[in-house]
C-alpha atoms as a PDB file:
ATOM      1  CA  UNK A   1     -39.070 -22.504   5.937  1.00  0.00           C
ATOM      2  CA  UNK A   2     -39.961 -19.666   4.023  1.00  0.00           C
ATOM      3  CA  UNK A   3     -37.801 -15.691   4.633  1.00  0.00           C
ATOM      4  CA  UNK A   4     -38.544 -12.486   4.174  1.00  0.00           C
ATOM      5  CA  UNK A   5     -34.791 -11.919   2.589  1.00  0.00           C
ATOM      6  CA  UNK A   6     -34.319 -11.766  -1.252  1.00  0.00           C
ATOM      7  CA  UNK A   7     -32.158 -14.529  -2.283  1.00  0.00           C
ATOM      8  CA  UNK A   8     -29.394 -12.366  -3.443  1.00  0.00           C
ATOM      9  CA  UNK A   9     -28.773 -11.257  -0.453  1.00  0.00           C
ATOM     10  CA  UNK A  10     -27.467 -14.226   0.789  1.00  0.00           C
ATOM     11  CA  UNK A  11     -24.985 -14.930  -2.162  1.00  0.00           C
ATOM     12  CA  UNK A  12     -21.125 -13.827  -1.559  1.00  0.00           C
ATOM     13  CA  UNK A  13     -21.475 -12.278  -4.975  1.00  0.00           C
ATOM     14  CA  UNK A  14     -22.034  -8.914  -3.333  1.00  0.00           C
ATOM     15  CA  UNK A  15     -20.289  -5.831  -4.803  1.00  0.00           C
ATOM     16  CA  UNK A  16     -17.651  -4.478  -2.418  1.00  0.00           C
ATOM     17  CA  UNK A  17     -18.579  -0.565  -1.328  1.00  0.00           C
ATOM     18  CA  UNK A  18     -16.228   1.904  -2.751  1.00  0.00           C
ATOM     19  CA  UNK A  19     -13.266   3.831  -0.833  1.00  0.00           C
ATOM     20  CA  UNK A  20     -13.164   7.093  -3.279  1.00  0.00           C
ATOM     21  CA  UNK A  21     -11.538   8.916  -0.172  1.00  0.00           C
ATOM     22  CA  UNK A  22      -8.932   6.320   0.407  1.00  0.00           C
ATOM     23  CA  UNK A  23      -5.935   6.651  -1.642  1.00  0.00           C
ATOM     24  CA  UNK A  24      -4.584   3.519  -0.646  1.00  0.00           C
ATOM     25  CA  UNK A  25      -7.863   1.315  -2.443  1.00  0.00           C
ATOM     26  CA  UNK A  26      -6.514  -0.468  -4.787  1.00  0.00           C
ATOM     27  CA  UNK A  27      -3.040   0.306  -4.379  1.00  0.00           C
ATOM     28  CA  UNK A  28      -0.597  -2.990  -4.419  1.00  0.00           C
ATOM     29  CA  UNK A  29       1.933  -2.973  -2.356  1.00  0.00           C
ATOM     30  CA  UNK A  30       4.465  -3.076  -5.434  1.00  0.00           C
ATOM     31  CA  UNK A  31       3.539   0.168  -7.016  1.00  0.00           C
ATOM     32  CA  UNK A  32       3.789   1.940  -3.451  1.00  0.00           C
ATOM     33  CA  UNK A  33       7.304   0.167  -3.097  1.00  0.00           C
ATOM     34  CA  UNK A  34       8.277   0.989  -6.754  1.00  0.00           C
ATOM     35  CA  UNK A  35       6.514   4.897  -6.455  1.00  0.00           C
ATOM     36  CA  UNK A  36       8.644   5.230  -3.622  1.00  0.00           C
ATOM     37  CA  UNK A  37      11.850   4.508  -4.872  1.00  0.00           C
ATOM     38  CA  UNK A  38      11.252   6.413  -7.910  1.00  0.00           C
ATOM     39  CA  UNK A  39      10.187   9.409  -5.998  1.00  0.00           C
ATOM     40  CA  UNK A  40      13.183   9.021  -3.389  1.00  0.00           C
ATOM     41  CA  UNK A  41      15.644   6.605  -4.827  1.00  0.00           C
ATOM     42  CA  UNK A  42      16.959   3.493  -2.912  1.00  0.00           C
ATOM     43  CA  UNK A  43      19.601   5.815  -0.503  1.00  0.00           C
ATOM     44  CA  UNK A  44      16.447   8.090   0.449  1.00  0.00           C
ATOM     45  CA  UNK A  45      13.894   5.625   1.346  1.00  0.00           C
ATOM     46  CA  UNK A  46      16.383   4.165   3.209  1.00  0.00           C
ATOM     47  CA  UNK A  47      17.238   7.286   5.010  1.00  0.00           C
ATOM     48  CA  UNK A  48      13.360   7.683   5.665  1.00  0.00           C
ATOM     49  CA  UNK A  49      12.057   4.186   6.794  1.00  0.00           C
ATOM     50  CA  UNK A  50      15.510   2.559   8.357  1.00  0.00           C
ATOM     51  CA  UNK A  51      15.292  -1.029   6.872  1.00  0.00           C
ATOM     52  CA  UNK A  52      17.586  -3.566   5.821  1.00  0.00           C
ATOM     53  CA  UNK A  53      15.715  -4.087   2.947  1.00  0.00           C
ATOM     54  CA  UNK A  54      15.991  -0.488   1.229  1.00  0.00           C
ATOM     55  CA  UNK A  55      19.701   0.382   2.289  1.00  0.00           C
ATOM     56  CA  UNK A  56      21.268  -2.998   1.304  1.00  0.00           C
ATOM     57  CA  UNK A  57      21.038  -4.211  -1.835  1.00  0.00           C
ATOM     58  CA  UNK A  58      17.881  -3.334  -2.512  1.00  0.00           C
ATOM     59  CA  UNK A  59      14.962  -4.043  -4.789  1.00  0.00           C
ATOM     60  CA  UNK A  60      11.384  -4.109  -5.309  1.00  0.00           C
ATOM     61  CA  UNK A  61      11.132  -8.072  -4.916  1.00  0.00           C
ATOM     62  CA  UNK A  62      13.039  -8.157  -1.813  1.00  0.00           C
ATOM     63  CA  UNK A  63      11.466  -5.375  -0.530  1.00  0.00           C
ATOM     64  CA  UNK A  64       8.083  -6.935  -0.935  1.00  0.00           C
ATOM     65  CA  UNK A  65       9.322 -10.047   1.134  1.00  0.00           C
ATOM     66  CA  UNK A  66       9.876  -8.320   4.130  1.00  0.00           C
ATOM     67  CA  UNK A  67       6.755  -6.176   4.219  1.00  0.00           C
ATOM     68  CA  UNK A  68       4.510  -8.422   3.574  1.00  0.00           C
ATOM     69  CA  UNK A  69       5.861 -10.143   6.541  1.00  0.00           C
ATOM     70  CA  UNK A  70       5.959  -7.629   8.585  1.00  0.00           C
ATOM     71  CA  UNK A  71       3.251  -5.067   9.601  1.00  0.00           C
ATOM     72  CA  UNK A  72       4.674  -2.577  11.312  1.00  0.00           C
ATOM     73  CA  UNK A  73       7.319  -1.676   8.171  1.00  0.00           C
ATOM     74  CA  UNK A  74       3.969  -1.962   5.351  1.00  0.00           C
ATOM     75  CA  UNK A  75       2.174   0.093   7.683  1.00  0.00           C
ATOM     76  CA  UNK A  76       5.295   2.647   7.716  1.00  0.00           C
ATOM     77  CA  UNK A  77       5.361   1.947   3.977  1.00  0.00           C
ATOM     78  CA  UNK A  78       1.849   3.224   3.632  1.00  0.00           C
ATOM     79  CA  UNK A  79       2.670   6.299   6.121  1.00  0.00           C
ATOM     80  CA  UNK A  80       5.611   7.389   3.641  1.00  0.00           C
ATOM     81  CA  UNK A  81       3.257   7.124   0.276  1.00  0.00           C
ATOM     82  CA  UNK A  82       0.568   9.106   1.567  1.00  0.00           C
ATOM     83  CA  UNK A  83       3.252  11.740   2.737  1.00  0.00           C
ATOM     84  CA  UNK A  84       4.616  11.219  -0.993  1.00  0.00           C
ATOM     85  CA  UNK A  85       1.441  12.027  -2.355  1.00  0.00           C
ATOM     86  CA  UNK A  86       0.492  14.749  -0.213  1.00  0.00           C
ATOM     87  CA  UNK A  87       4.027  16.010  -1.424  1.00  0.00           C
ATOM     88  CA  UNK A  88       2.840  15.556  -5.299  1.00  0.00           C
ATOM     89  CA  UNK A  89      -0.085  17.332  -4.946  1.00  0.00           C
ATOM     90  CA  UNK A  90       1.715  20.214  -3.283  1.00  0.00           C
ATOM     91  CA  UNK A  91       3.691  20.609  -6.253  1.00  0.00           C
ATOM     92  CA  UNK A  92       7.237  19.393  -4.449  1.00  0.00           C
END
């Protein structure tokens, strides 16, 4: 059954489109975690996003436990490094 499609467009090899206004492409969630704590420390991400995980013996590896398994404390992970690097940029 012949197409009118070119071959390669049916092969998952396809190049994914590039985010250059996202500042979050190609950000892991370790160096947000580990940004964060060097911007803040420990006591003031804590203070900021109010989890377990950043006020009690914390660390990155912990840390990246709980928010990968739960979306609601990434997503206010995400929140806080784009505030952090709207802050940068400010000169802060």
């Amino acid at each position: 059954m012949p197409t009118d499609l070119p071959e390669s467009s049916n092969t998952s090899s396809a190049v994914a489109p590039q985010q250059p206004r996202n500042p979050l492409h190609g950000v892991t969630l370790e160096a947000m975690v580990t940004a964060l704590a060097d911007f803040y420390g420990w006591d003031g991400l804590a203070q900021h996003i109010a989890i377990r995980c950043f006020a009690v013996d914390p660390s990155v590896s912990s840390s990246l436990k709980f928010l990968r398994k739960t979306p609601w404390a990434r997503d206010k992970v995400e929140s806080l490094y784009l505030f952090m690097l709207r802050e940068q940029r400010r000169g802060r």
